[in-house]
Protein backbone atom coordinates (compact mmCIF):
# COMPACT_ATOMS: atom_id res chain seq x y z
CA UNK A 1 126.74 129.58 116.48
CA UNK A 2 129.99 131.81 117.10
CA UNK A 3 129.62 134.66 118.75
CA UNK A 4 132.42 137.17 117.52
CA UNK A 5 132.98 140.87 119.16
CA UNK A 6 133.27 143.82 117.44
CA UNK A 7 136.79 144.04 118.45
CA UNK A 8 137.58 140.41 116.71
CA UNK A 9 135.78 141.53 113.48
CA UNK A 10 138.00 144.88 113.67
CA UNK A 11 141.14 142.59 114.16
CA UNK A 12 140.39 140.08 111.32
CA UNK A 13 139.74 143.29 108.92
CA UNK A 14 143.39 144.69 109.62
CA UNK A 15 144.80 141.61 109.51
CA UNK A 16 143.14 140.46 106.29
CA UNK A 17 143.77 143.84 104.66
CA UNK A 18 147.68 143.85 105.66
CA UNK A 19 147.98 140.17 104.10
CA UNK A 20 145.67 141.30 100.98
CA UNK A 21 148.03 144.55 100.57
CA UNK A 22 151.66 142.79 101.03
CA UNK A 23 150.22 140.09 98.16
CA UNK A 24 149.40 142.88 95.88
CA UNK A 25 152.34 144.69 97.14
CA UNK A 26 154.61 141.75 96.36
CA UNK A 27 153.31 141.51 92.79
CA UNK A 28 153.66 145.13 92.19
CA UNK A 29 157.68 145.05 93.54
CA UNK A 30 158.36 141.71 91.62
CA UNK A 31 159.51 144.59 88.39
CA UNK A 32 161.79 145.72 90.64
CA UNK A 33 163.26 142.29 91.98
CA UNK A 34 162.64 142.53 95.69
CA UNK A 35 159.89 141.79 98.35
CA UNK A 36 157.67 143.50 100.29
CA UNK A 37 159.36 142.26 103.06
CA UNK A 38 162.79 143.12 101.83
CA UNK A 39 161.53 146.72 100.80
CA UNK A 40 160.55 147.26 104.36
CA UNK A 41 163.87 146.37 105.87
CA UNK A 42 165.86 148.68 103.07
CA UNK A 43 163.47 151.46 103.92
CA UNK A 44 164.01 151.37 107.59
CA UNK A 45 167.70 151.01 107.38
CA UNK A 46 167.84 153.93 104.72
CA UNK A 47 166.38 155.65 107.45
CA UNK A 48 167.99 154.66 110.05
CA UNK A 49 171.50 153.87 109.34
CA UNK A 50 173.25 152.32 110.63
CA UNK A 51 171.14 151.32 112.90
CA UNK A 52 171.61 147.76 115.09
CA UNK A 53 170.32 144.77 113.95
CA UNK A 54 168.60 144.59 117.53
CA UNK A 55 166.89 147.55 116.34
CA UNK A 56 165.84 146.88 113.21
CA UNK A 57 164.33 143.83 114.33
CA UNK A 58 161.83 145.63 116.02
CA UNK A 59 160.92 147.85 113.25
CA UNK A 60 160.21 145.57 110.56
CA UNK A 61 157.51 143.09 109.90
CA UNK A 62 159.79 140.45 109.64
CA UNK A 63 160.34 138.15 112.78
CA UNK A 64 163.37 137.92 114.62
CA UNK A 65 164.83 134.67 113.51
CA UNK A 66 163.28 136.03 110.34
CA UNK A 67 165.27 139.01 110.29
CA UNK A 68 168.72 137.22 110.18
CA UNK A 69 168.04 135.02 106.87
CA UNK A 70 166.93 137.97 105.34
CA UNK A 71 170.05 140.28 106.23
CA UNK A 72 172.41 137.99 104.80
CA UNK A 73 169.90 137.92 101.28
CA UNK A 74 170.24 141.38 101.07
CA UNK A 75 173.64 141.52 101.91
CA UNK A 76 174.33 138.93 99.50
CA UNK A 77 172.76 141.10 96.77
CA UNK A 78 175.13 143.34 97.63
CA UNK A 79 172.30 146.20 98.75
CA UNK A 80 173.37 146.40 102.85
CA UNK A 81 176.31 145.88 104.87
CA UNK A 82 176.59 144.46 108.43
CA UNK A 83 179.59 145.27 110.50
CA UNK A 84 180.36 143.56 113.67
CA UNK A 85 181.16 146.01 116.93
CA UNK A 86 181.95 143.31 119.69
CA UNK A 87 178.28 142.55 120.08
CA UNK A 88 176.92 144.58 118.17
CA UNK A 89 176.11 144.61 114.38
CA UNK A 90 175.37 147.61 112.77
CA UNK A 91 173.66 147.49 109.15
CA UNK A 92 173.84 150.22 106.53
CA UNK A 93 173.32 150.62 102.64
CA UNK A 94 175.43 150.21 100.22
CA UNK A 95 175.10 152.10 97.00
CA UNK A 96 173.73 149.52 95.43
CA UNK A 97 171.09 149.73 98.36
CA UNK A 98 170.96 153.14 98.27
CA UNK A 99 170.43 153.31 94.38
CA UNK A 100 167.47 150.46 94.31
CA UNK A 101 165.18 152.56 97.41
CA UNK A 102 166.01 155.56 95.29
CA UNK A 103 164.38 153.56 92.16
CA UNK A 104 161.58 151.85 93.96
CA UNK A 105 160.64 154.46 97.02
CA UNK A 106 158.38 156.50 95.02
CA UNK A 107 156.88 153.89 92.91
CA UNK A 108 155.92 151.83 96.04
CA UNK A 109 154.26 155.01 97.95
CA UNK A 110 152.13 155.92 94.48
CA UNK A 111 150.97 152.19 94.49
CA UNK A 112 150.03 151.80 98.37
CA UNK A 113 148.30 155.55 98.25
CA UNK A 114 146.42 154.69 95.34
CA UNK A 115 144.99 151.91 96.99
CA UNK A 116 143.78 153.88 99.83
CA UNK A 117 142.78 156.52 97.66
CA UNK A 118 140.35 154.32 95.74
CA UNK A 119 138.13 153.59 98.25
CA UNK A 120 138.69 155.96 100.80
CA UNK A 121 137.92 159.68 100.88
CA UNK A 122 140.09 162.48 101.91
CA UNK A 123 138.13 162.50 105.54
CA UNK A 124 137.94 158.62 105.81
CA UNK A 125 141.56 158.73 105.28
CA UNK A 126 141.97 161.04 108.15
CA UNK A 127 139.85 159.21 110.14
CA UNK A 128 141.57 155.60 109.27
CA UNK A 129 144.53 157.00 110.01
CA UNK A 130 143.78 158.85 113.39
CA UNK A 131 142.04 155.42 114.84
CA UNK A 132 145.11 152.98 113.38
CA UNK A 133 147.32 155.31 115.24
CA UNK A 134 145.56 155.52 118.51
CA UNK A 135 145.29 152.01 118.28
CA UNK A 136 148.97 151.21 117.62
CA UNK A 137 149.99 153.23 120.39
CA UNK A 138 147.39 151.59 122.45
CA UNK A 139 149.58 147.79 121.53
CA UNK A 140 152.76 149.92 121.97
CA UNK A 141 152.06 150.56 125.21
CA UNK A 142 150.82 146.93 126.21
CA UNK A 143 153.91 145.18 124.61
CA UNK A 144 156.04 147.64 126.83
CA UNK A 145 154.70 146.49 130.16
């Protein structure tokens, strides 16, 4: 018989939940013609911008070599824009970037609240949200050392 921890059961939870989420998160965004995946990088370059690729690589859920293929995607819609600096490549929205976050932004954050909302209460919420950051900090700080 396997013995799990505690800790591994936590683990498999979160990581169940964030594959569960991005598949209903997927379907929901399919209306609006991108991925979960490509919502994520759009969002953290509108925030960013321009921001390096380096960066953004680190921000996103998408790996690094991952990251690349789906720069020049998005760049072949026409929604970002890489420029080259010697070694460095910036990325930025275009308006055609900056018009489909506007359209999809608040339609994504309604669906992924509402999802938390209808199972969680207020306090849970708090509480969830307190722990996931302690713990996120806690990784953080391990991949920095």
């Amino acid at each position: 018989m396997r013995k799990n921890t505690l800790g591994s059961l936590i683990w498999l939870r979160i990581a169940r939940f964030t594959h569960q989420s991005n598949l209903l998160s997927n379907d929901f965004l399919k209306q609006y013609g991108i991925t979960v995946a490509q919502f994520d990088v759009l969002n953290q370059v509108s925030f960013y911008q321009p921001i390096m690729q380096s960066q953004l690589a680190v921000k996103v859920t998408v790996s690094e070599g991952g990251i690349s293929r789906m720069l020049t995607r998005l760049e072949q819609e026409g929604y970002i824009h890489r420029k080259q600096d010697w070694k460095t490549k910036w990325i930025a929205l275009t308006s055609k970037g900056e018009d489909k976050m506007h359209e999809v932004f608040e339609h994504q954050l309604t669906f992924q609240t509402s999802i938390v909302k209808e199972c969680l209460t207020e306090e849970e919420q708090k509480t969830l949200y307190k722990l996931m950051t302690k713990l996120q900090k806690h990784t953080e700080n391990r991949m920095d050392n």
